[in-house]
N, C-alpha and C. Protein backbone atom coordinates (compact mmCIF):
# COMPACT_ATOMS: atom_id res chain seq x y z
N UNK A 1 62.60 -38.19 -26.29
CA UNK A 1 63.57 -38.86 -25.45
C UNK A 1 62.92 -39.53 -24.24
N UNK A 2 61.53 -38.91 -23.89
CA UNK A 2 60.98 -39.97 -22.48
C UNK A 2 60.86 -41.58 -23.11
N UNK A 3 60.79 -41.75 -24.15
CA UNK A 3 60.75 -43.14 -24.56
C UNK A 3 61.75 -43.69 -24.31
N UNK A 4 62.76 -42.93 -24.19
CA UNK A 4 64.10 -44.07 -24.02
C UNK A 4 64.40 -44.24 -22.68
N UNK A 5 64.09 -42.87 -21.73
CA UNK A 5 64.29 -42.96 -20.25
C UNK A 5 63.40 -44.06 -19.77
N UNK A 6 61.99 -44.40 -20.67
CA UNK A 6 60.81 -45.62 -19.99
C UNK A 6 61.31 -46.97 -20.30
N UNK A 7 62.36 -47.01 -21.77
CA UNK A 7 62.62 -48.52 -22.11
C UNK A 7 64.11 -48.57 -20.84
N UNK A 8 64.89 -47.53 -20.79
CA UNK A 8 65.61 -48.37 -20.12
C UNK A 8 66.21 -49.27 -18.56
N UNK A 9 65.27 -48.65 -17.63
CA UNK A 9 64.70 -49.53 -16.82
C UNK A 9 64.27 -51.36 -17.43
N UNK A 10 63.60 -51.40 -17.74
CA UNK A 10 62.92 -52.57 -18.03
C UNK A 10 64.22 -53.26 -18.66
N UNK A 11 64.76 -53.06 -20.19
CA UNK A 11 66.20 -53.62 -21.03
C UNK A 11 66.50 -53.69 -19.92
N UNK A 12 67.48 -53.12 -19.25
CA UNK A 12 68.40 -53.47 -17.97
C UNK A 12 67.96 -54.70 -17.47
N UNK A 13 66.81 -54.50 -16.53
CA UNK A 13 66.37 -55.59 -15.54
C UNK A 13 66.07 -57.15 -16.36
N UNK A 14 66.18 -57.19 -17.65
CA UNK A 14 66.05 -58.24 -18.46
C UNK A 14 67.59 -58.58 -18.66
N UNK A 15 68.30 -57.88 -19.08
CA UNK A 15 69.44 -58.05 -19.63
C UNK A 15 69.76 -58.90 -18.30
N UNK A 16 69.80 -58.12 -16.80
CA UNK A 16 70.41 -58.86 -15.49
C UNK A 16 69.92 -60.28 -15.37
N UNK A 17 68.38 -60.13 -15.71
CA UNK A 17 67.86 -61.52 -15.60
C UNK A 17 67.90 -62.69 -16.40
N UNK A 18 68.30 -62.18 -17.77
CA UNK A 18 68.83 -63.33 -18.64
C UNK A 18 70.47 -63.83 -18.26
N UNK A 19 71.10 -63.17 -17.46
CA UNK A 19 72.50 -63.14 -17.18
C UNK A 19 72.66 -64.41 -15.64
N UNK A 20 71.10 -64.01 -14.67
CA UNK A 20 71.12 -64.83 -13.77
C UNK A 20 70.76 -66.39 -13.90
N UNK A 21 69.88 -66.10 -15.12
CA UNK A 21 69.21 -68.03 -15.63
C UNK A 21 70.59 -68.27 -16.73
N UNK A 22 70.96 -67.78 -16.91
CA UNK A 22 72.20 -68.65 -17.63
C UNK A 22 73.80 -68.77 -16.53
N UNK A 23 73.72 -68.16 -15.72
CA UNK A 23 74.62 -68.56 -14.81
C UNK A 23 74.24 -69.62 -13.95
N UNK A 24 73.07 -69.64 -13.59
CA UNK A 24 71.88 -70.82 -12.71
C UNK A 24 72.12 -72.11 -13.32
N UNK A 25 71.87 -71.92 -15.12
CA UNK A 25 71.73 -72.98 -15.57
C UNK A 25 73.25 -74.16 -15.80
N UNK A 26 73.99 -72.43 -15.98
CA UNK A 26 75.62 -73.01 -16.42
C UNK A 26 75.79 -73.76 -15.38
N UNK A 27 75.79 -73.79 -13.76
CA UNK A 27 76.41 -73.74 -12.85
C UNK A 27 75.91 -75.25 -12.28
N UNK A 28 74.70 -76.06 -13.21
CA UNK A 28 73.93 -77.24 -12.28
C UNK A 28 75.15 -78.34 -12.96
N UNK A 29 75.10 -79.48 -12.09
CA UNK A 29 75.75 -80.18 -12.51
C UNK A 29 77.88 -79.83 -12.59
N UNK A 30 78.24 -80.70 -13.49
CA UNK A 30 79.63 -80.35 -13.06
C UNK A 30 80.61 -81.52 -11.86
N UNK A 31 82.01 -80.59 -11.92
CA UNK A 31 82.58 -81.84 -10.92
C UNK A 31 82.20 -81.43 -9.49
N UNK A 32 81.21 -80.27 -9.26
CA UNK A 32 80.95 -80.15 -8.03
C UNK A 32 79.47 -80.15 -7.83
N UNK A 33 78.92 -81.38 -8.33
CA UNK A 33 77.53 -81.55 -8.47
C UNK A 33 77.43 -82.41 -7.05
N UNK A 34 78.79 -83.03 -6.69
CA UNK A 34 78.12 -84.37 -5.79
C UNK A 34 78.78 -83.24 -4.35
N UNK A 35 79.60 -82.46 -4.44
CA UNK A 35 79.86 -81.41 -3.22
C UNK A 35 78.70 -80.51 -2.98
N UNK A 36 78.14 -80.37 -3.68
CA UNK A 36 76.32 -79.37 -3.82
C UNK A 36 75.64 -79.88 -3.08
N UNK A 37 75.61 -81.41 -3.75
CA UNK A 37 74.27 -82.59 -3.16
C UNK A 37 74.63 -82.96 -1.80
N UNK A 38 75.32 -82.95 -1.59
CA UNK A 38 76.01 -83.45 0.19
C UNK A 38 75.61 -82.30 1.19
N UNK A 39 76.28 -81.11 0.77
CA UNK A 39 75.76 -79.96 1.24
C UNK A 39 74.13 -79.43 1.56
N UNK A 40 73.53 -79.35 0.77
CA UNK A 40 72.23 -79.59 0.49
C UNK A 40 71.36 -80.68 1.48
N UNK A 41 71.74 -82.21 1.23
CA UNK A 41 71.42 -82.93 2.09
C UNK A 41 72.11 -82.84 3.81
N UNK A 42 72.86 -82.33 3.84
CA UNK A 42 73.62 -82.22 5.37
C UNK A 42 72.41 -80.96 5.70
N UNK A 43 72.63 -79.93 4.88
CA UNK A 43 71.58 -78.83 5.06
C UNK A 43 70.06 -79.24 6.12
N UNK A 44 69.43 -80.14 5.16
CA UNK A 44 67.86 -80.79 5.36
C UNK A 44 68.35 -81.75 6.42
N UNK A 45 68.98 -82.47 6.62
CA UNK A 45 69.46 -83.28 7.90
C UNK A 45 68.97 -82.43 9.60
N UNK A 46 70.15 -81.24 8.96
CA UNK A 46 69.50 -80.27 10.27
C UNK A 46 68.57 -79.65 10.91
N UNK A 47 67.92 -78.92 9.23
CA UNK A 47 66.71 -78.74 9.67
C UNK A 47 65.63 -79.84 10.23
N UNK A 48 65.82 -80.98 9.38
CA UNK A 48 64.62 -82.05 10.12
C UNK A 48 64.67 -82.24 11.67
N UNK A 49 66.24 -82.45 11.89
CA UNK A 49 66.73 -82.66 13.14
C UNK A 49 66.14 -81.25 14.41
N UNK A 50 66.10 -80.16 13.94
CA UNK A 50 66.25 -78.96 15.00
C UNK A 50 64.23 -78.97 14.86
N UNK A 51 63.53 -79.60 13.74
CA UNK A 51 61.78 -79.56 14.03
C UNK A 51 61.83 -79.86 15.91
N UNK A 52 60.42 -79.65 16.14
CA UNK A 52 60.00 -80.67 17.23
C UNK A 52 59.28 -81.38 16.52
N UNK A 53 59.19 -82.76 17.73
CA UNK A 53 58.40 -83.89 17.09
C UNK A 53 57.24 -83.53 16.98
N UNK A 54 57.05 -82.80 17.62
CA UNK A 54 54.86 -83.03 17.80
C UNK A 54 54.42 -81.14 17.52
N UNK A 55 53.56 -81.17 16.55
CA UNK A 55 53.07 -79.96 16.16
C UNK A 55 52.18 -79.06 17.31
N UNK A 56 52.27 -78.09 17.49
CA UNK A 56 51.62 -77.57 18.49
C UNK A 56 50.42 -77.73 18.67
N UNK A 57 48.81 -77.96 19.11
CA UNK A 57 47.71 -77.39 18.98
C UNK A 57 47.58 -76.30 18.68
N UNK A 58 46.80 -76.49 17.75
CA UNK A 58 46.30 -75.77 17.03
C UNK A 58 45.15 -74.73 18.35
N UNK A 59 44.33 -74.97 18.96
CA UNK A 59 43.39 -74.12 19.50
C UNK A 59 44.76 -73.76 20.65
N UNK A 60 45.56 -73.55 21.11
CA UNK A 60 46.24 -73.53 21.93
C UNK A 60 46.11 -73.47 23.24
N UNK A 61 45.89 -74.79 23.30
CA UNK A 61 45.18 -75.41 24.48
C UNK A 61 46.03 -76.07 25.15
């Protein structure tokens, strides 16, 4: 019976992970592909916006 207590760890964590790439995959695209992409780009808008312009030195000088 330790053989089955060692496989079923591993089955599980596959089973979850084949469950997450097919929900990932189901989920691209769709009528809320262009509400994603807006989001997404508003997202990167901000972050570019909140950088500073000029990178620090490096020797910090």
């Amino acid at each position: 019976m330790d053989y089955v207590s060692a496989l079923v760890p591993p089955v599980v964590m596959a089973a979850f992970f084949i469950g997450l790439v097919v929900t990932i995959v189901k989920s691209q695209g769709g009528p809320n592909k262009a509400k994603e992409d807006a989001a997404v780009d508003a997202a990167f808008a901000r972050a570019e916006s909140a950088e500073p312009a000029t990178a620090p030195d490096a020797r910090g000088a």
